[in-house]
PDB file of N, CA and C in Angstrom:
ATOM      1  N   UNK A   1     -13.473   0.705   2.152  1.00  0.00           N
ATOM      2  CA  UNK A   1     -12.051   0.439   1.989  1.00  0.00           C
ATOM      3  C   UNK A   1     -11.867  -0.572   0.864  1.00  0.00           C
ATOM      4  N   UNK A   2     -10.568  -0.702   0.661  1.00  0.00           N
ATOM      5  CA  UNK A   2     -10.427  -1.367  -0.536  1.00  0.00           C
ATOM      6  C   UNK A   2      -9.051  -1.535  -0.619  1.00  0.00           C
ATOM      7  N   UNK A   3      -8.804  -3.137  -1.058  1.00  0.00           N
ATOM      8  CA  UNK A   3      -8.072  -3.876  -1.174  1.00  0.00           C
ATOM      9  C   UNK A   3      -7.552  -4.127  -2.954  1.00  0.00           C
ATOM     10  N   UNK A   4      -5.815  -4.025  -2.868  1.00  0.00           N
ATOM     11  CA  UNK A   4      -5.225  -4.965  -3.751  1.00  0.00           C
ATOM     12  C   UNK A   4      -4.663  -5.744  -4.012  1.00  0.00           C
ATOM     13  N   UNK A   5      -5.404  -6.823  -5.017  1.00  0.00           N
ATOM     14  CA  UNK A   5      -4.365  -7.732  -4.923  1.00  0.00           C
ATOM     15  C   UNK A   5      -3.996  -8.497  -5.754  1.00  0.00           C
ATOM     16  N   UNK A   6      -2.860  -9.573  -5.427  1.00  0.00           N
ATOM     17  CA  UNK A   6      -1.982  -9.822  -6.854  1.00  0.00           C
ATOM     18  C   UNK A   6      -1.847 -11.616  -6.528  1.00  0.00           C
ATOM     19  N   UNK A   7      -2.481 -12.189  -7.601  1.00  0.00           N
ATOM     20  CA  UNK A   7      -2.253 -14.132  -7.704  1.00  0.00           C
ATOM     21  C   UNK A   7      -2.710 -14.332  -6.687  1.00  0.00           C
ATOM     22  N   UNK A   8      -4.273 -13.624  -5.715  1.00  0.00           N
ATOM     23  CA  UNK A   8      -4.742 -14.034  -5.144  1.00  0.00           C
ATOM     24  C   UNK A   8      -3.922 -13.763  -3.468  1.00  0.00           C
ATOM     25  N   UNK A   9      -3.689 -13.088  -3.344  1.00  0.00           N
ATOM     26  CA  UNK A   9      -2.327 -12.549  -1.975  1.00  0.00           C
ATOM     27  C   UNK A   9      -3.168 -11.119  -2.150  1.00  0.00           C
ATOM     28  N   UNK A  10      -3.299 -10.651  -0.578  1.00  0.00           N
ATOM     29  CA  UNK A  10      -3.868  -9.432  -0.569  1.00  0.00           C
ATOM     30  C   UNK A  10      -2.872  -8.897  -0.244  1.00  0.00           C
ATOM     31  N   UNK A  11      -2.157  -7.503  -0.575  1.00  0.00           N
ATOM     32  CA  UNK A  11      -1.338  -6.787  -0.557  1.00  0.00           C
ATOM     33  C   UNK A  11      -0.967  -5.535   0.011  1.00  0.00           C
ATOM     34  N   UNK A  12      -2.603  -4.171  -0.297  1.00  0.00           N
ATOM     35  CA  UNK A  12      -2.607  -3.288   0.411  1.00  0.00           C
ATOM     36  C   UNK A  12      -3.878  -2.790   0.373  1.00  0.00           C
ATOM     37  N   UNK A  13      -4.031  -1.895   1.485  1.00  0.00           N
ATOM     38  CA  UNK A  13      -5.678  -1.942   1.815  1.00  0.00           C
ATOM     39  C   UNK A  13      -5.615  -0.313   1.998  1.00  0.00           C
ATOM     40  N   UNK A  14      -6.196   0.296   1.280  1.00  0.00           N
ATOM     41  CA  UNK A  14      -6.681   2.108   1.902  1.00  0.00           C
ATOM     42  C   UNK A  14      -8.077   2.589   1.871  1.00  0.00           C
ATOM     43  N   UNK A  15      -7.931   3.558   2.614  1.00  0.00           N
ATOM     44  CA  UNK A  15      -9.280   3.903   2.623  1.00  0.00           C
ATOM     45  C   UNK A  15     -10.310   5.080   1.891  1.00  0.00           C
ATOM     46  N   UNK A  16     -10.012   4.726   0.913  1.00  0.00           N
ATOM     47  CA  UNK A  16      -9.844   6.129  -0.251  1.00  0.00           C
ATOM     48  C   UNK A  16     -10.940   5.093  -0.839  1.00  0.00           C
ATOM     49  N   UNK A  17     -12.019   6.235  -1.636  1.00  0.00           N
ATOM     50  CA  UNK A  17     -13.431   5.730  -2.322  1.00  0.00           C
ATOM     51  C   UNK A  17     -12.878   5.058  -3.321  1.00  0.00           C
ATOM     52  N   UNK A  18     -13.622   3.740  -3.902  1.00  0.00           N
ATOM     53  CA  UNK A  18     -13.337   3.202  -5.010  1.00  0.00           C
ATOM     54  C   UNK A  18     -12.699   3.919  -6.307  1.00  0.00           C
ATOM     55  N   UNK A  19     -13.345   4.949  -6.963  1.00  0.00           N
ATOM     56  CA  UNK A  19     -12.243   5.562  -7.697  1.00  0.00           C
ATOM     57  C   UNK A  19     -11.389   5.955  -7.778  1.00  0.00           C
ATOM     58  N   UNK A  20     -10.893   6.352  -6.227  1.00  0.00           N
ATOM     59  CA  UNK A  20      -9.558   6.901  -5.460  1.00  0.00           C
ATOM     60  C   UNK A  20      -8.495   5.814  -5.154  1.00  0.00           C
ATOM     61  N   UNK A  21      -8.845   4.530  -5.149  1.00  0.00           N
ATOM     62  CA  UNK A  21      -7.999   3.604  -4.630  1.00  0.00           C
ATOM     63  C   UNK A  21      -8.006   3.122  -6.183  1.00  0.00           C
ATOM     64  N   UNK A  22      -8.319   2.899  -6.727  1.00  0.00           N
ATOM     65  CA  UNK A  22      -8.243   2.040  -8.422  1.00  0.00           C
ATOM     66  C   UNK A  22      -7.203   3.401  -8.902  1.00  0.00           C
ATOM     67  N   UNK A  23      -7.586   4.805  -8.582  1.00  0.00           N
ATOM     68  CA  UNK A  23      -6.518   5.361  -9.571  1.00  0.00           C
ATOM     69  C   UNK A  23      -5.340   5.608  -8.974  1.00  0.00           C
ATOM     70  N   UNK A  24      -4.732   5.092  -7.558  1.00  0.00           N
ATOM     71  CA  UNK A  24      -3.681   4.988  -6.925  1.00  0.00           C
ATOM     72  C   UNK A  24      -2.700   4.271  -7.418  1.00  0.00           C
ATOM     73  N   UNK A  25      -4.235   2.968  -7.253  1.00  0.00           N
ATOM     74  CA  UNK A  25      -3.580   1.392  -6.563  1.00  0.00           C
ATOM     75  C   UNK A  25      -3.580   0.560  -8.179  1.00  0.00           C
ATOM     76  N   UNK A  26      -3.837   1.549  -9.339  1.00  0.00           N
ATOM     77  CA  UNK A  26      -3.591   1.000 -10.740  1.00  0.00           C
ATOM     78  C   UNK A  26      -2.250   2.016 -11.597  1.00  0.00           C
ATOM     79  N   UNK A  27      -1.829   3.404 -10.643  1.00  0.00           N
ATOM     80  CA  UNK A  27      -1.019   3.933 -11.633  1.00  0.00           C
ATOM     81  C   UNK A  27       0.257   3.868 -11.313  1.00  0.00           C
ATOM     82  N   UNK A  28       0.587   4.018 -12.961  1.00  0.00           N
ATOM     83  CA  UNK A  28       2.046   3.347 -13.010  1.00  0.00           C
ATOM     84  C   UNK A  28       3.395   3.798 -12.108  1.00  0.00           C
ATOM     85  N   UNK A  29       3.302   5.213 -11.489  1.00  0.00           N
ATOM     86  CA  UNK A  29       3.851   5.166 -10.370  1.00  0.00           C
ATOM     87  C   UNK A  29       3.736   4.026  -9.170  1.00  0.00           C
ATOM     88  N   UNK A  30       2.471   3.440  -8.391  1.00  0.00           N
ATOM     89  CA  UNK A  30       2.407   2.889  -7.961  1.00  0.00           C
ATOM     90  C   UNK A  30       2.956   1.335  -8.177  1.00  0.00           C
ATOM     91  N   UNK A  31       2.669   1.030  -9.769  1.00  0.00           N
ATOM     92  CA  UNK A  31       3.230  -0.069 -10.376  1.00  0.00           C
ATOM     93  C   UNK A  31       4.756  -0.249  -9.765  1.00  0.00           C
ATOM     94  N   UNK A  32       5.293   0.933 -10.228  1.00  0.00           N
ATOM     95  CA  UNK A  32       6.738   0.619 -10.660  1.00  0.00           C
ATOM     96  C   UNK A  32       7.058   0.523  -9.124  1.00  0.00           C
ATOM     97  N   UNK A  33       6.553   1.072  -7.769  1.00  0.00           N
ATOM     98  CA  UNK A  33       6.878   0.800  -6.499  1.00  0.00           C
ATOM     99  C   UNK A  33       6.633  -0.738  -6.124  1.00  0.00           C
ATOM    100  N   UNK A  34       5.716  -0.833  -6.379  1.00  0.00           N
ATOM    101  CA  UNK A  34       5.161  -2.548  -6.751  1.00  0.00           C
ATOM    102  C   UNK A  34       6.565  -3.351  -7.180  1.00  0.00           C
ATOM    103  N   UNK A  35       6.781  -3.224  -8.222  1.00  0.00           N
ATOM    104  CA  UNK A  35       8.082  -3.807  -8.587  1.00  0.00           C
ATOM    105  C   UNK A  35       9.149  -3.883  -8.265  1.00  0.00           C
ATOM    106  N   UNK A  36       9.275  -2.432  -6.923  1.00  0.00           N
ATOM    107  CA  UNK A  36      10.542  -2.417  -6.902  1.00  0.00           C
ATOM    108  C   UNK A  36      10.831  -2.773  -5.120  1.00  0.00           C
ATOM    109  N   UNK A  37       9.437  -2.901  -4.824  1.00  0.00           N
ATOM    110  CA  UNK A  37       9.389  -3.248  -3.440  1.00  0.00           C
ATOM    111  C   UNK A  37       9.299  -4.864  -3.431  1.00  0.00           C
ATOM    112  N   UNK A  38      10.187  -5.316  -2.043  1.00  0.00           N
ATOM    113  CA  UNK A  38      10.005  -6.714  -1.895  1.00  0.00           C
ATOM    114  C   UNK A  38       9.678  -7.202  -0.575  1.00  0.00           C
ATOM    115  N   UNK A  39       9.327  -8.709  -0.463  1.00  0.00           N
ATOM    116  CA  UNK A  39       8.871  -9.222   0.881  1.00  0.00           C
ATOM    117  C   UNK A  39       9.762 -10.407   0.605  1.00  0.00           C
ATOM    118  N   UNK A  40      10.353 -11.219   1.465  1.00  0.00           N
ATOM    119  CA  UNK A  40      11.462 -12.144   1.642  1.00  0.00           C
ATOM    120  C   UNK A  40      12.146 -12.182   0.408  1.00  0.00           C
ATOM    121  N   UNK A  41      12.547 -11.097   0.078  1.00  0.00           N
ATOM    122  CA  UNK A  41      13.303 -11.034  -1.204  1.00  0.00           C
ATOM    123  C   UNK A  41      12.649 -11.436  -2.333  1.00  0.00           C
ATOM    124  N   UNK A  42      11.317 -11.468  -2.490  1.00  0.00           N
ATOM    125  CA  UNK A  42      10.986 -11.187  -4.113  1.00  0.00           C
ATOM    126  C   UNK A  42       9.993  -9.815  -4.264  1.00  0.00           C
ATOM    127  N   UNK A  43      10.356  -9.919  -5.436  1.00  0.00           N
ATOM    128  CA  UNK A  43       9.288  -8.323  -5.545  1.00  0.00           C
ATOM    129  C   UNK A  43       7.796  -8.817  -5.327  1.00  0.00           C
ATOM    130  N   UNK A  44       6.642  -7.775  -4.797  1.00  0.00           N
ATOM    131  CA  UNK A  44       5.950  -7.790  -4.905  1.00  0.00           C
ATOM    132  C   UNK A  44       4.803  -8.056  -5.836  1.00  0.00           C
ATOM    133  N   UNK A  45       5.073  -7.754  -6.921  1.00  0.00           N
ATOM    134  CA  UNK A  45       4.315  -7.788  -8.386  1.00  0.00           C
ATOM    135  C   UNK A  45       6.069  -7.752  -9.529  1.00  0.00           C
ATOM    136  N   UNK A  46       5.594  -9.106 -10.374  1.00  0.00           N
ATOM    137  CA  UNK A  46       6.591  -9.149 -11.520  1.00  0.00           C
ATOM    138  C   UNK A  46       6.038  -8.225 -12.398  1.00  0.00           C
ATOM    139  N   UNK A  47       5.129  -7.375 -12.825  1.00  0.00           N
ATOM    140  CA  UNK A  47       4.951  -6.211 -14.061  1.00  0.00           C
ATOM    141  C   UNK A  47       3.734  -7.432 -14.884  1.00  0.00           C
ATOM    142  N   UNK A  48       3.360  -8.219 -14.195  1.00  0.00           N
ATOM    143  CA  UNK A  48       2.620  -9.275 -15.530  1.00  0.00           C
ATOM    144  C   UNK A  48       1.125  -9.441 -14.722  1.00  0.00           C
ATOM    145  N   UNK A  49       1.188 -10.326 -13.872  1.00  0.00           N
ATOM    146  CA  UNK A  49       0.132 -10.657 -12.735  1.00  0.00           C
ATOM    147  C   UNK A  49      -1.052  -9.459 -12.824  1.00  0.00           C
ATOM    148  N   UNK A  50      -1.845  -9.867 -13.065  1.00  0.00           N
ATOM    149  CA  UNK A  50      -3.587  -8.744 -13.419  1.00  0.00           C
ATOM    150  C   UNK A  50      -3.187  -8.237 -11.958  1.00  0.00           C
ATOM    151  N   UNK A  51      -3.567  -6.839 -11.850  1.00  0.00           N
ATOM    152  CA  UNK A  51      -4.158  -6.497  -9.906  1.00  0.00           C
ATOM    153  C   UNK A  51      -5.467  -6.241 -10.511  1.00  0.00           C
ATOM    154  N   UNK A  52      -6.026  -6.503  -8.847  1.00  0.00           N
ATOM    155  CA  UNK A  52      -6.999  -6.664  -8.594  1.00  0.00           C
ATOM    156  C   UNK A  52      -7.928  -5.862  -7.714  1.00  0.00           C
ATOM    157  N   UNK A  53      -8.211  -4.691  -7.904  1.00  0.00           N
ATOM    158  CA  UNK A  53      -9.167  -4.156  -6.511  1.00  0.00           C
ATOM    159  C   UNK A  53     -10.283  -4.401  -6.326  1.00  0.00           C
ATOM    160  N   UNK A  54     -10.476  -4.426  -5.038  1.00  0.00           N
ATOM    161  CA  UNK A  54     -11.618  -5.160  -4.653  1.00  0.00           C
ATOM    162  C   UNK A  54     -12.337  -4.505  -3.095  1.00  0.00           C
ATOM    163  N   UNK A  55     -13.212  -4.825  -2.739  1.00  0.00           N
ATOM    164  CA  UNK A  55     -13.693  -4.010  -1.404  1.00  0.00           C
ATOM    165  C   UNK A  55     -12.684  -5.087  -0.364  1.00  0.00           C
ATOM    166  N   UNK A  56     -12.396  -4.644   0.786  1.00  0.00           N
ATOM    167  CA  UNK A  56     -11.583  -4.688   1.718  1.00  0.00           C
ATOM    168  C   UNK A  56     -12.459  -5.739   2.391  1.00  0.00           C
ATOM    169  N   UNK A  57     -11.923  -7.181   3.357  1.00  0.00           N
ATOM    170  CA  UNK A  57     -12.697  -7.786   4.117  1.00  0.00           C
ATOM    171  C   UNK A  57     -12.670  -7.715   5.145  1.00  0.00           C
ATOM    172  N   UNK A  58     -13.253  -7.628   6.341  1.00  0.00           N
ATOM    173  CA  UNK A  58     -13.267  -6.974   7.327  1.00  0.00           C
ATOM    174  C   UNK A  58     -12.075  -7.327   8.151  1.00  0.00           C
ATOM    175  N   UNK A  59     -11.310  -9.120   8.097  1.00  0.00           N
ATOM    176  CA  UNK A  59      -9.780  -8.960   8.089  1.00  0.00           C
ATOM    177  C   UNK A  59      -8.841  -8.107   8.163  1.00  0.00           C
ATOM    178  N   UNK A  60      -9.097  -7.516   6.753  1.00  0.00           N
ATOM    179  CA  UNK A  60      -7.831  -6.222   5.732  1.00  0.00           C
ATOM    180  C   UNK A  60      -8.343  -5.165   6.667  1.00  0.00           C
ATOM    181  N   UNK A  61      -9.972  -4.966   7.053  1.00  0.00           N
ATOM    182  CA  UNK A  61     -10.566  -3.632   7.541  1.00  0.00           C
ATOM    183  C   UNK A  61      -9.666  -3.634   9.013  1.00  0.00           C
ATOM    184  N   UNK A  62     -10.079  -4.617   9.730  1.00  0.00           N
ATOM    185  CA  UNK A  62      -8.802  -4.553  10.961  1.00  0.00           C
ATOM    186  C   UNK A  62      -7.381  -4.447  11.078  1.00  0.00           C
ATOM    187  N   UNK A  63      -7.228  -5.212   9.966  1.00  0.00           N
ATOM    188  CA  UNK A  63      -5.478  -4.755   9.730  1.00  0.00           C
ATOM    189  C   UNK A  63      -5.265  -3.275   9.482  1.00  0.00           C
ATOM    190  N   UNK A  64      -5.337  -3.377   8.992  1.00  0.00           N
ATOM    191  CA  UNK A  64      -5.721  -1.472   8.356  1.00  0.00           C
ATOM    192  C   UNK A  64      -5.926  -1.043   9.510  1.00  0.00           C
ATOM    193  N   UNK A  65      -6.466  -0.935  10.513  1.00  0.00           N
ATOM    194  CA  UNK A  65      -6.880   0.003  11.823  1.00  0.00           C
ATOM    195  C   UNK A  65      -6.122  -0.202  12.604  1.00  0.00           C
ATOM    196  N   UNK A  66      -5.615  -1.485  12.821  1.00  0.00           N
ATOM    197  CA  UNK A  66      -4.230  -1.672  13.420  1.00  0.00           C
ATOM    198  C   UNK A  66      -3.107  -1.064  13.136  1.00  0.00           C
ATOM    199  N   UNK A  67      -2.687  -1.167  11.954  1.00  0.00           N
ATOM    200  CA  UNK A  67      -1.589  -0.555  11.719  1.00  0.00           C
ATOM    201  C   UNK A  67      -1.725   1.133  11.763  1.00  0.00           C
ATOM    202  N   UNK A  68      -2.818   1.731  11.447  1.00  0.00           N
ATOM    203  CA  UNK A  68      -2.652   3.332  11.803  1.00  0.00           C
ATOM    204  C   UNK A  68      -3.139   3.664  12.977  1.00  0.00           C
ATOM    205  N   UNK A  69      -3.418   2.583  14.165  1.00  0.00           N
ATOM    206  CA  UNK A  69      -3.550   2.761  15.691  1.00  0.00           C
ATOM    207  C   UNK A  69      -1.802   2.601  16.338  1.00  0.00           C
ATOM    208  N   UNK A  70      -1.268   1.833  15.643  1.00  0.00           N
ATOM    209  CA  UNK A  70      -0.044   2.012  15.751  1.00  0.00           C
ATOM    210  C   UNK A  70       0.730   3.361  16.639  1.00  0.00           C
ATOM    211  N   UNK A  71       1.690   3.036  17.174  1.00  0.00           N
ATOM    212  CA  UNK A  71       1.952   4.483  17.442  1.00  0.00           C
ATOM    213  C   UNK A  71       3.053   4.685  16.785  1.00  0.00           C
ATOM    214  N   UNK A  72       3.950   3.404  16.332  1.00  0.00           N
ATOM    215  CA  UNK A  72       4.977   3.359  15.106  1.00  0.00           C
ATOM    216  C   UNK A  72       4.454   4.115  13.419  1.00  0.00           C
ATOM    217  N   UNK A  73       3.216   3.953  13.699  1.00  0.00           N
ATOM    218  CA  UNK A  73       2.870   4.351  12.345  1.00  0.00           C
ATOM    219  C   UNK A  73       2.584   6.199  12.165  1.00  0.00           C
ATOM    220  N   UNK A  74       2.780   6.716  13.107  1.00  0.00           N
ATOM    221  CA  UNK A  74       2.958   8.326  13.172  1.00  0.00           C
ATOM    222  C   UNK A  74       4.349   8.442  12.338  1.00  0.00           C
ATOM    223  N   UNK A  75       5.085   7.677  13.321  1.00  0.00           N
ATOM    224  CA  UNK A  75       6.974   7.987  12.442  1.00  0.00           C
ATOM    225  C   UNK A  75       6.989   7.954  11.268  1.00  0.00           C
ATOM    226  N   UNK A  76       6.517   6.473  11.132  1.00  0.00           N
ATOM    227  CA  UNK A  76       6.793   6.079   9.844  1.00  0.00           C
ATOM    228  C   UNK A  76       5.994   7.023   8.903  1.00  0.00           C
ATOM    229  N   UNK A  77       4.908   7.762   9.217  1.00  0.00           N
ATOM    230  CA  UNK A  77       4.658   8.712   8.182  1.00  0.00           C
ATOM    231  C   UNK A  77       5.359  10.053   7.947  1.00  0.00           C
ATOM    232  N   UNK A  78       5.898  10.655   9.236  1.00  0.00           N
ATOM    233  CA  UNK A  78       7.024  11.578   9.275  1.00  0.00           C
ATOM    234  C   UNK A  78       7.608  11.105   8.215  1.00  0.00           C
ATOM    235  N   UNK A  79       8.435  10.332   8.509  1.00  0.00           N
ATOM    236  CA  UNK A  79       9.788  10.104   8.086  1.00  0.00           C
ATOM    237  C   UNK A  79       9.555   9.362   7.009  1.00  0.00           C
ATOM    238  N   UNK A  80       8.587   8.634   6.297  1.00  0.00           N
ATOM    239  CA  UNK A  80       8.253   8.449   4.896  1.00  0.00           C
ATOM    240  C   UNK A  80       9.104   7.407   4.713  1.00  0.00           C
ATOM    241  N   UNK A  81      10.093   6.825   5.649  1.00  0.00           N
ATOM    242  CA  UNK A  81      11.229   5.553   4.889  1.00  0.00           C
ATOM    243  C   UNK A  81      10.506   3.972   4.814  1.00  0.00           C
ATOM    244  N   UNK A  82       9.478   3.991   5.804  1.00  0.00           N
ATOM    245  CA  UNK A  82       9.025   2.695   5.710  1.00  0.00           C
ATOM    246  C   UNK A  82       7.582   2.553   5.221  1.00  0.00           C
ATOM    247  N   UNK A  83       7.980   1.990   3.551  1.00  0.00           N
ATOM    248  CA  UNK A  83       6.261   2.031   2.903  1.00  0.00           C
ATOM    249  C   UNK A  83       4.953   0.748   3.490  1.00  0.00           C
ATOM    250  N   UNK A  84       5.377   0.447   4.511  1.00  0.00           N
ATOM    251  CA  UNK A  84       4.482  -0.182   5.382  1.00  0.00           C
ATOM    252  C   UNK A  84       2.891   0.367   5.580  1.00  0.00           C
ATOM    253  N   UNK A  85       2.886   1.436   6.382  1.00  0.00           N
ATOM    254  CA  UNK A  85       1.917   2.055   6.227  1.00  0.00           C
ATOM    255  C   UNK A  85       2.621   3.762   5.699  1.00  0.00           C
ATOM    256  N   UNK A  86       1.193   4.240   5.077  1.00  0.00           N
ATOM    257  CA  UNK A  86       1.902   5.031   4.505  1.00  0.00           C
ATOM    258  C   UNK A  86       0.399   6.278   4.127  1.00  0.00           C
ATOM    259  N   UNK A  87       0.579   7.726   4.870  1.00  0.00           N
ATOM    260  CA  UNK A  87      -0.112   8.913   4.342  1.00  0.00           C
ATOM    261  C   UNK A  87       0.067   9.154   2.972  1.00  0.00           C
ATOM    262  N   UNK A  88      -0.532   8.362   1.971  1.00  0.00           N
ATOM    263  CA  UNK A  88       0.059   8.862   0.584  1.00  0.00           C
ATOM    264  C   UNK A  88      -0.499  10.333   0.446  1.00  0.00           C
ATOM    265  N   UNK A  89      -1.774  10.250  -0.056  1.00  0.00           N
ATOM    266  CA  UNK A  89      -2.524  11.313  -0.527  1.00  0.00           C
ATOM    267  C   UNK A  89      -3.691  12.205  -0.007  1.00  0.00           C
ATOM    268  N   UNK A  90      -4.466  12.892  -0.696  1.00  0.00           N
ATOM    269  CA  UNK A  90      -5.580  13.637  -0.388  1.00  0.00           C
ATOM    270  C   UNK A  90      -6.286  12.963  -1.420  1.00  0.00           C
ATOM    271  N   UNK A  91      -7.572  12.700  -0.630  1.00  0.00           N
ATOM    272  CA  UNK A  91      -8.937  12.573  -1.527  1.00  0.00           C
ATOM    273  C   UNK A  91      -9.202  13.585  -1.958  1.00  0.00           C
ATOM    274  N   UNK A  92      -9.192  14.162  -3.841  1.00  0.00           N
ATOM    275  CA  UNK A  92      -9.788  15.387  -3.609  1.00  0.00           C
ATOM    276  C   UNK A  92     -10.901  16.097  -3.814  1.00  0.00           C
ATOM    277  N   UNK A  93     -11.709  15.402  -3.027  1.00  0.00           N
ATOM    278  CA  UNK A  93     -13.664  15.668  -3.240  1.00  0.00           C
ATOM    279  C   UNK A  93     -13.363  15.887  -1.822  1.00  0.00           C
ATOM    280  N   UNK A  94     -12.892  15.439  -0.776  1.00  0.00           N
ATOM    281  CA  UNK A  94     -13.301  16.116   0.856  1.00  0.00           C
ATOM    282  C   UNK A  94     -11.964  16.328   1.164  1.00  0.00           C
ATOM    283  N   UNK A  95     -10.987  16.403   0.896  1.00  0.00           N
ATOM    284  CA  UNK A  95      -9.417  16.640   1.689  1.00  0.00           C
ATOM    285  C   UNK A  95      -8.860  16.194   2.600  1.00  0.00           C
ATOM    286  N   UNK A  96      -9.921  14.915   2.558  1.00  0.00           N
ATOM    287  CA  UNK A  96      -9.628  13.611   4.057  1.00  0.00           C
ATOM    288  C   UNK A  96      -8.519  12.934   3.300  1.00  0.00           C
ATOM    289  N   UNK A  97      -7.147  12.577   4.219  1.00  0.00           N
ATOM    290  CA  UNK A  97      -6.072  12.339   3.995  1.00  0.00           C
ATOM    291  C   UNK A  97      -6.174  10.865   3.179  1.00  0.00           C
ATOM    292  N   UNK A  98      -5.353   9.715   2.187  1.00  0.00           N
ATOM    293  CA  UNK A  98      -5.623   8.700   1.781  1.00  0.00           C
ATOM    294  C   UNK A  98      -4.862   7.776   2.572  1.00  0.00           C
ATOM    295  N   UNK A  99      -4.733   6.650   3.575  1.00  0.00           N
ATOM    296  CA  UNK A  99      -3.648   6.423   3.608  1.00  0.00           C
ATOM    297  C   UNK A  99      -3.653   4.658   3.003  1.00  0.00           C
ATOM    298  N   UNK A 100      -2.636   4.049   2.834  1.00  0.00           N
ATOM    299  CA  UNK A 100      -2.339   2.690   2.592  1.00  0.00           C
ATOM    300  C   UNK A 100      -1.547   2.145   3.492  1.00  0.00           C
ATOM    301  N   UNK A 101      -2.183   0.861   3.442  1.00  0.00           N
ATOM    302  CA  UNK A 101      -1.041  -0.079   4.418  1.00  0.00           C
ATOM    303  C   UNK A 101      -0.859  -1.643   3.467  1.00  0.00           C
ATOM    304  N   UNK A 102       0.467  -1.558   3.841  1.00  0.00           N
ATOM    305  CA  UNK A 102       0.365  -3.065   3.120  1.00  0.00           C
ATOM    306  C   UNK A 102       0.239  -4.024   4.150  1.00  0.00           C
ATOM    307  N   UNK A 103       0.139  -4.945   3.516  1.00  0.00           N
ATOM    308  CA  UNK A 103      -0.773  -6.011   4.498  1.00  0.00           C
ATOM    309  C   UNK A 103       0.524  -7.484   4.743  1.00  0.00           C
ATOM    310  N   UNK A 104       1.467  -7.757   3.972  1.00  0.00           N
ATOM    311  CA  UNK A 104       2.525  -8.006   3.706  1.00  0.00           C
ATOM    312  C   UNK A 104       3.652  -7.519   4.186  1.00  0.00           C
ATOM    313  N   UNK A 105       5.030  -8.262   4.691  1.00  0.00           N
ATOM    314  CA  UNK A 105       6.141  -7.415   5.852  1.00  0.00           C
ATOM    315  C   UNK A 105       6.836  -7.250   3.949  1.00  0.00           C
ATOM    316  N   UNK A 106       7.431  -5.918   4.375  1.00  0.00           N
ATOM    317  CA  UNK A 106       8.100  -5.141   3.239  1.00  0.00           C
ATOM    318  C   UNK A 106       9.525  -5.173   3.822  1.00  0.00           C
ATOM    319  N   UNK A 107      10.751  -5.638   2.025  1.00  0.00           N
ATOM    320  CA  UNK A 107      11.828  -5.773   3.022  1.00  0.00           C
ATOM    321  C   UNK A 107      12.689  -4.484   3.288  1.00  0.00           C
ATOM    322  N   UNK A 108      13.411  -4.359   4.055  1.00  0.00           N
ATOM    323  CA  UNK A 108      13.929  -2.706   4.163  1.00  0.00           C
ATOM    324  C   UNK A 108      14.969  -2.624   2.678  1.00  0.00           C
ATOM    325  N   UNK A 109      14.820  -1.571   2.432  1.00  0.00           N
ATOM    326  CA  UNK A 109      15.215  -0.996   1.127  1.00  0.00           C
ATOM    327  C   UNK A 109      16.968  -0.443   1.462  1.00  0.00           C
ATOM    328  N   UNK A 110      17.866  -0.512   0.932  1.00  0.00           N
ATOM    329  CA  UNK A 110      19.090  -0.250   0.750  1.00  0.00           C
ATOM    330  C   UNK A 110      18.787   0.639  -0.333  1.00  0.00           C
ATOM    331  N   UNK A 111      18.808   2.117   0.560  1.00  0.00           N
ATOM    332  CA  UNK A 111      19.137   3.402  -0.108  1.00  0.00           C
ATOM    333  C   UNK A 111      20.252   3.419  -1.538  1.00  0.00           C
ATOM    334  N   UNK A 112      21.293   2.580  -0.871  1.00  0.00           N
ATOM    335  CA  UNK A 112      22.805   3.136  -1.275  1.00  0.00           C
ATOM    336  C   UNK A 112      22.842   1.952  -2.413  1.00  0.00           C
ATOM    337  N   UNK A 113      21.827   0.857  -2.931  1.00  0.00           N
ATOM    338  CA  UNK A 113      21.960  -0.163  -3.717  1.00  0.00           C
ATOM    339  C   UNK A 113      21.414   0.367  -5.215  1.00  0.00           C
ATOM    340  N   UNK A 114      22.284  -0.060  -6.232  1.00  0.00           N
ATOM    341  CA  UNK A 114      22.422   0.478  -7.705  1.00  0.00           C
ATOM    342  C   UNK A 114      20.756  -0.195  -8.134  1.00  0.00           C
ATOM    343  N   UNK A 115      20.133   0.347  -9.014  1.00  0.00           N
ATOM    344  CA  UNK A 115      18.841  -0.112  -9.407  1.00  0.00           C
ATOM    345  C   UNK A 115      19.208  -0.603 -10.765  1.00  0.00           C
TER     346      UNK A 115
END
């Protein structure tokens, strides 16, 4: 597993092989969610701050198992509204699902707010 993170704050942890989580958890889709997601009202990443991936510590490894032991965390993948934890992708060398969790409370997003 493997961890990212930003000014030293671990952020999100999946379980996707090192090349699978660096080309997630570095592309600019992901960026711009980065930016546009917040925790007590600041964004997550200002667009400047290096990220950082790194192997997961067994901390992040429990958090991570927590949150997709969850039974909240089935919905939330249904229903895709809360990027908390989250089924992003497919690994595609075995077709084992990718998922991420952030490790950080994410603040709820106002659909209906002008960007």
């Amino acid at each position: 597993m493997f961890t990212l993170e930003i000014n030293g704050t671990a952020l999100v942890v999946t379980n996707a092989d090192e090349e699978s989580a660096r080309s997630l958890l570095e592309s600019e889709e992901f960026k711009d969610d980065l930016k546009s997601f917040t925790s007590d009202g600041k964004p997550l990443w200002d667009g400047k701050a290096p990220l950082t991936v790194r192997p997961s510590t067994e901390d992040e490894i429990d958090s991570f198992e927590d949150a997709l032991a969850d039974d909240e965390y089935e919905d939330e993948d249904e229903d895709n509204d809360d990027p908390k934890a989250a089924n992003d992708d497919e690994d595609e060398d075995d077709g084992e699902p990718i998922d991420i969790v952030f490790l950080v409370e994410i603040d709820e997003q106002d659909d209906n707010a002008s960007a």
